[in-house]
C-alpha atoms as a PDB file:
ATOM      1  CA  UNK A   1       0.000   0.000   0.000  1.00  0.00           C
ATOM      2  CA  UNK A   2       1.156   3.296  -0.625  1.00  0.00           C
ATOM      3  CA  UNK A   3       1.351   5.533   1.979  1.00  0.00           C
ATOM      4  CA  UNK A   4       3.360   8.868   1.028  1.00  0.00           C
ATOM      5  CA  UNK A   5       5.043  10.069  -2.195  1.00  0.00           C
ATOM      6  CA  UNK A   6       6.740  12.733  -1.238  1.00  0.00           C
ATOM      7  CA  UNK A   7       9.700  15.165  -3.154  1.00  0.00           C
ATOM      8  CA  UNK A   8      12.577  16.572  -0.953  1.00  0.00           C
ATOM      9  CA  UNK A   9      15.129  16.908  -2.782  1.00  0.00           C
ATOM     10  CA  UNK A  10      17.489  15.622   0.503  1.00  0.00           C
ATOM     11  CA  UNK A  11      15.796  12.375  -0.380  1.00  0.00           C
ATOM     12  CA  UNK A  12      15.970  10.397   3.008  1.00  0.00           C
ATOM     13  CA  UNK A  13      17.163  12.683   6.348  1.00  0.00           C
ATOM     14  CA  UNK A  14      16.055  13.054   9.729  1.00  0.00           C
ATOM     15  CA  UNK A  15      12.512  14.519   9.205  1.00  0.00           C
ATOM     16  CA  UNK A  16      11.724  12.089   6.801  1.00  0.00           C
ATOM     17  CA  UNK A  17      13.528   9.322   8.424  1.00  0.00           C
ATOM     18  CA  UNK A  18      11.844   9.829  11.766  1.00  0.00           C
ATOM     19  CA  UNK A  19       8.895  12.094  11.214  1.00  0.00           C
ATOM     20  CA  UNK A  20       7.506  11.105   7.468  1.00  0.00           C
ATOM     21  CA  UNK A  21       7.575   7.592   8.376  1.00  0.00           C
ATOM     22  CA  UNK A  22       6.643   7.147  11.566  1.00  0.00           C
ATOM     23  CA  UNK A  23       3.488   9.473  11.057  1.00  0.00           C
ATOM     24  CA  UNK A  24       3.016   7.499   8.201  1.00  0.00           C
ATOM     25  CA  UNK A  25       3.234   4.058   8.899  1.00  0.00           C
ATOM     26  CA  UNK A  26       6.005   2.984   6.348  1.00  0.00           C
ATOM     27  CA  UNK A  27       7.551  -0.138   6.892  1.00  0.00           C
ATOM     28  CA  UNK A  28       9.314   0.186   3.468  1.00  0.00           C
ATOM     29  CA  UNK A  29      10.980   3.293   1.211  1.00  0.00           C
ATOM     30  CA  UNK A  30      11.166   3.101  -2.068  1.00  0.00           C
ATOM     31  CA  UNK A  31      13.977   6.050  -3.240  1.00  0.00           C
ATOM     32  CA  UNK A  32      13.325   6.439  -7.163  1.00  0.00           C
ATOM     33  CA  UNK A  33      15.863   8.463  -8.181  1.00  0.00           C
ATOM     34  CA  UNK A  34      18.944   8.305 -10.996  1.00  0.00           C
ATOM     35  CA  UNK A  35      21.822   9.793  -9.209  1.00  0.00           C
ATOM     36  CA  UNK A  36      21.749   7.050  -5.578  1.00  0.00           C
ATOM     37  CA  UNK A  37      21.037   4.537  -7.993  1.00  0.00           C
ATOM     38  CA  UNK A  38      23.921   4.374  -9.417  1.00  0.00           C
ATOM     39  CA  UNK A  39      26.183   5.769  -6.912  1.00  0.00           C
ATOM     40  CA  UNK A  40      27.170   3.262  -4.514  1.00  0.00           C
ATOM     41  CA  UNK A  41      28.141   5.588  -1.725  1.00  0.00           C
ATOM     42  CA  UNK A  42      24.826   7.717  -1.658  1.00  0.00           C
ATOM     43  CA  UNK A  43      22.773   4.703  -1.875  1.00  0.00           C
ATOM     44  CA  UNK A  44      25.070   3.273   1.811  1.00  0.00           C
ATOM     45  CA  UNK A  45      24.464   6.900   3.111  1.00  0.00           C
ATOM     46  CA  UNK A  46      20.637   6.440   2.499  1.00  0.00           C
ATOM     47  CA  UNK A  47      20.721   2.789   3.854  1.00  0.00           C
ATOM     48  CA  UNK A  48      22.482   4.555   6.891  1.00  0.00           C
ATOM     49  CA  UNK A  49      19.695   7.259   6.763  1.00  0.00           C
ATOM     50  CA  UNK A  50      16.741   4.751   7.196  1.00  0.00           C
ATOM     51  CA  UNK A  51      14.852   3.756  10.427  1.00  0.00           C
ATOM     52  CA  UNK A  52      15.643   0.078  11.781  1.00  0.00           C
ATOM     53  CA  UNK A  53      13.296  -2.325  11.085  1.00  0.00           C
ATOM     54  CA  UNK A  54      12.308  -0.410   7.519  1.00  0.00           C
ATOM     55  CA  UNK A  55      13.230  -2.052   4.106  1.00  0.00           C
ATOM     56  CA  UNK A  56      14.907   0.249   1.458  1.00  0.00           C
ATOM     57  CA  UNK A  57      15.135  -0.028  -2.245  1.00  0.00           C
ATOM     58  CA  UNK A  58      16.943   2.400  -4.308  1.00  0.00           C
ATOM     59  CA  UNK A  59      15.709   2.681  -7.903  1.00  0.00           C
ATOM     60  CA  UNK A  60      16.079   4.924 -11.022  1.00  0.00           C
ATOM     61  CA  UNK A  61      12.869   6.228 -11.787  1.00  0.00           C
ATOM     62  CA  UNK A  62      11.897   4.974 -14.757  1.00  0.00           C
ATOM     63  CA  UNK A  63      12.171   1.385 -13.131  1.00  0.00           C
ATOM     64  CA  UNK A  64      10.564   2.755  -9.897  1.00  0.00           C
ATOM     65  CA  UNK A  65       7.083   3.179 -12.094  1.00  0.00           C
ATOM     66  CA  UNK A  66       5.928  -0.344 -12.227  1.00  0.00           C
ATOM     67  CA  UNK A  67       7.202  -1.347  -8.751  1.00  0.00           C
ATOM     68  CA  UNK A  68       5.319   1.468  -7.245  1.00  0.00           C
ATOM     69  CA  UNK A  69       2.017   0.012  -9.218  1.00  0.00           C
ATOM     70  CA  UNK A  70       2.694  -3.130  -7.491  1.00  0.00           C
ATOM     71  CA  UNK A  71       3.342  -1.688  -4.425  1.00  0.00           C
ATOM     72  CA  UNK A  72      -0.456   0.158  -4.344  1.00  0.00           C
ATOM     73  CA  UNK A  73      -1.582  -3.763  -4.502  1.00  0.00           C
ATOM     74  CA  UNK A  74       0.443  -4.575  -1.721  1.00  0.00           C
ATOM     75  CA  UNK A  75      -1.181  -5.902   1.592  1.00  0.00           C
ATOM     76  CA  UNK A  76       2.422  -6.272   3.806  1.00  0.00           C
ATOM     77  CA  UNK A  77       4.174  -3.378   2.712  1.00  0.00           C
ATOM     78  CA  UNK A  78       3.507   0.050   3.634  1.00  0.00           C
ATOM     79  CA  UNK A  79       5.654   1.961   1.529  1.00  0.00           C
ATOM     80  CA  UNK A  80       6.458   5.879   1.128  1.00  0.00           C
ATOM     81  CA  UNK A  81       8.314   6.476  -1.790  1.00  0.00           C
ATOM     82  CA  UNK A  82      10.710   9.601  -2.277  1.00  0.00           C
ATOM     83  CA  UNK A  83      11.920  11.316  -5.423  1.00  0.00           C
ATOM     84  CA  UNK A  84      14.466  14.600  -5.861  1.00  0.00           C
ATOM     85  CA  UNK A  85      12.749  16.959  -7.917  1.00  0.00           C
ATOM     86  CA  UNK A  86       9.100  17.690  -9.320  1.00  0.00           C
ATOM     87  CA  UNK A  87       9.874  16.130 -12.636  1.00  0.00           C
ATOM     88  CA  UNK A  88      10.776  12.949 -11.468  1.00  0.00           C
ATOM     89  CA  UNK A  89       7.918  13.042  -9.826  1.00  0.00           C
ATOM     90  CA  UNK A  90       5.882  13.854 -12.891  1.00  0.00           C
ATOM     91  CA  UNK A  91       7.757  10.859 -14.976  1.00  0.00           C
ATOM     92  CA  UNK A  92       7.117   8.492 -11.615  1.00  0.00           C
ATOM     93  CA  UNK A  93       3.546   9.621 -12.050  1.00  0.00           C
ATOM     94  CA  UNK A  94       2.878   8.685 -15.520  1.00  0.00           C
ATOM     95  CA  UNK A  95       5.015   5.631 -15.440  1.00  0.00           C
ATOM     96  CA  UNK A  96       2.848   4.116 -12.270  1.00  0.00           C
ATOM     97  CA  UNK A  97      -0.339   4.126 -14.427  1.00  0.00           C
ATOM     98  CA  UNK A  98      -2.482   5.795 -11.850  1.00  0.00           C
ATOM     99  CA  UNK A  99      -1.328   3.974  -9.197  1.00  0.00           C
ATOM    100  CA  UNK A 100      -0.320   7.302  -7.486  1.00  0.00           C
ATOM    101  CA  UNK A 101      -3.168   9.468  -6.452  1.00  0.00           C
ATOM    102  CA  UNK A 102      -1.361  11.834  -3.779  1.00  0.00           C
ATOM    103  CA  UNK A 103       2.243  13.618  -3.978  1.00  0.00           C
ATOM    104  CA  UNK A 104       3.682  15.852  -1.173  1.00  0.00           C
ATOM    105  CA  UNK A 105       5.932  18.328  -1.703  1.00  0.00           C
ATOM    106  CA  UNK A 106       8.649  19.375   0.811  1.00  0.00           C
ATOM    107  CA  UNK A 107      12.074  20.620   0.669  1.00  0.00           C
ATOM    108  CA  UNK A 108      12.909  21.831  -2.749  1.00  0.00           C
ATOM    109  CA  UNK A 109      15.554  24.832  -2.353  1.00  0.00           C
ATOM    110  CA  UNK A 110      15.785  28.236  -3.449  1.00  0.00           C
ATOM    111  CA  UNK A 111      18.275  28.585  -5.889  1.00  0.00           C
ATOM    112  CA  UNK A 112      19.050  31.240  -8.601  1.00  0.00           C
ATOM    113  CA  UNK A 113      15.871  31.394 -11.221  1.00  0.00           C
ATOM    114  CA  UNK A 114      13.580  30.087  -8.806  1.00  0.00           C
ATOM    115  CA  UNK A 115      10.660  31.665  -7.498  1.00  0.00           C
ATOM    116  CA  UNK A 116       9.387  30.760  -3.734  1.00  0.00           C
ATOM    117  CA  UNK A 117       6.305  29.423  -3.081  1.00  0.00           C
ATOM    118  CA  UNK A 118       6.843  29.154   0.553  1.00  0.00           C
ATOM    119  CA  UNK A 119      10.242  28.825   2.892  1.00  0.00           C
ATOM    120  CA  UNK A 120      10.739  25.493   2.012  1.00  0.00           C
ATOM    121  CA  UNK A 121       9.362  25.460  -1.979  1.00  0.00           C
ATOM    122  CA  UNK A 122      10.997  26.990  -4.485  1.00  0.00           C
ATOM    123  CA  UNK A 123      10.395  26.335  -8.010  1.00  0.00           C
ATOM    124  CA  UNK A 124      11.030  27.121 -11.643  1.00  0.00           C
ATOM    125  CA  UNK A 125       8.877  27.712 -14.419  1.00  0.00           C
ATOM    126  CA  UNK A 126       8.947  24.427 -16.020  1.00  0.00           C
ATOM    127  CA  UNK A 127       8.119  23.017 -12.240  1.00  0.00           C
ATOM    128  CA  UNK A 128       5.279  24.927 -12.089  1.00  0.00           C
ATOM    129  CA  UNK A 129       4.170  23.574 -15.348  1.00  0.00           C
ATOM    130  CA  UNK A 130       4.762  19.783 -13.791  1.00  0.00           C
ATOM    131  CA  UNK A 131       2.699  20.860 -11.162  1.00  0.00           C
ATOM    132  CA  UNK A 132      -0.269  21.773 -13.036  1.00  0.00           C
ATOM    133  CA  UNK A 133       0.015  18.715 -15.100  1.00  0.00           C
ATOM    134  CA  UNK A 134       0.120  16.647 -11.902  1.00  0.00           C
ATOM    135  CA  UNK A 135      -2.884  18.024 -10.649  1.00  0.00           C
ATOM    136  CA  UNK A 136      -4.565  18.190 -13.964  1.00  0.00           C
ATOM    137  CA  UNK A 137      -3.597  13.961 -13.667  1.00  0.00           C
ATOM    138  CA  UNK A 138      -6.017  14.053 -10.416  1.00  0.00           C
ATOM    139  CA  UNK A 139      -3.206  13.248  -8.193  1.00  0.00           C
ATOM    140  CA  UNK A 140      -4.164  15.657  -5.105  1.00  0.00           C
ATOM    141  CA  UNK A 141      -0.585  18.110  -4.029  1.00  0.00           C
ATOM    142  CA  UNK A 142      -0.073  18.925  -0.619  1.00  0.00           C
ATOM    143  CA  UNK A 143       2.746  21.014   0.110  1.00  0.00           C
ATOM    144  CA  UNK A 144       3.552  20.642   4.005  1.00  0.00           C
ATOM    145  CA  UNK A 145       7.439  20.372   5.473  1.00  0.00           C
ATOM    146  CA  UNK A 146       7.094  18.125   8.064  1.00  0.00           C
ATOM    147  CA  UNK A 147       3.082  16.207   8.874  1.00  0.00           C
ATOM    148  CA  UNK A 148       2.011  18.483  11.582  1.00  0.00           C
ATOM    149  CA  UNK A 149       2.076  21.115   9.657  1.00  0.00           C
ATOM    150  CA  UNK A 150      -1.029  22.779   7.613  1.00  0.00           C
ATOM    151  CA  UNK A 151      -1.704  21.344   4.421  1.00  0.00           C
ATOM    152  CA  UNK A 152      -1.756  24.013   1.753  1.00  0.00           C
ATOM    153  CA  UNK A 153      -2.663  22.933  -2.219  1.00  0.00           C
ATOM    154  CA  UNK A 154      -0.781  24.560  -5.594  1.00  0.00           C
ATOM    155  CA  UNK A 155      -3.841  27.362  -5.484  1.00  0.00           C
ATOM    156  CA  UNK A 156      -3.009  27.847  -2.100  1.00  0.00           C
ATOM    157  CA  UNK A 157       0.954  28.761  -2.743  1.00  0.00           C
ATOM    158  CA  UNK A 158       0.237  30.446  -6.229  1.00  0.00           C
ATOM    159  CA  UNK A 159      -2.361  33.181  -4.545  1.00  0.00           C
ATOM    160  CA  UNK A 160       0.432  34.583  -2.062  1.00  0.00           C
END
């Protein structure tokens, strides 16, 4: 089952590590991204990174597609799934054949040509554009840092 797609572009840290998952339920991650694929000493910092007692797999994201369809099927594992940036999300989306219905954004930094959306959401054009597309998918965005706070949608952050 899935339980949290989520982009942070620090991947797998302490507030998702401890506070995603736990709040969550996830007894598995599922890290669909390129770069800790094929880098064998990101993918031992993220095995370092995750809770005891939680499975990790560390995918590209092209792969990551139809293993996340399975994993929406799944009765055992509980599994919140993490990609870098808003277009991997987008290419996880449309490679999981609408096996992903929700996508929570946290903890993509400012950085020249970006525009902020909030203090921890900063995005470019083309990630706006994602966005839109994402939503116009019916997956449901919820931009929140860490789960206690507020949930606020794409209409929320583009008004301000």
């Amino acid at each position: 089952m899935l339980k949290l797609i989520r982009v942070d572009e620090r991947l797998l840290h302490g507030q998702v590590a401890i506070g995603w998952t736990s709040n969550s339920g996830a007894n598995t991650i599922l890290v669909a991204n390129d770069e800790a694929q094929q880098d064998k000493v990101k993918a031992m910092a993220l095995d370092l990174a995750k809770p005891t007692g939680v499975k990790l797999y560390i995918r590209s994201v092209e792969e990551s597609g139809p293993i996340v369809q399975k994993f929406a099927d799944a009765k055992k594992a509980q599994v919140l799934v993490l990609v870098r940036t808003i277009a991997d999300a987008l290419k996880l989306i449309k490679g999981s054949n609408g096996a992903i219905k929700n996508l929570n954004v946290g903890g993509v930094k400012f950085e020249e040509g970006k525009k902020k959306l909030n203090d921890y959401v900063a995005v470019t054009d083309q990630d706006i554009e994602d966005l839109k597309e994402i939503e116009s998918m019916g997956v449901e965005l919820d931009f929140r840092m860490l789960p206690r706070d507020k949930k606020l949608s794409l209409s929320d952050l583009l008004k301000e």
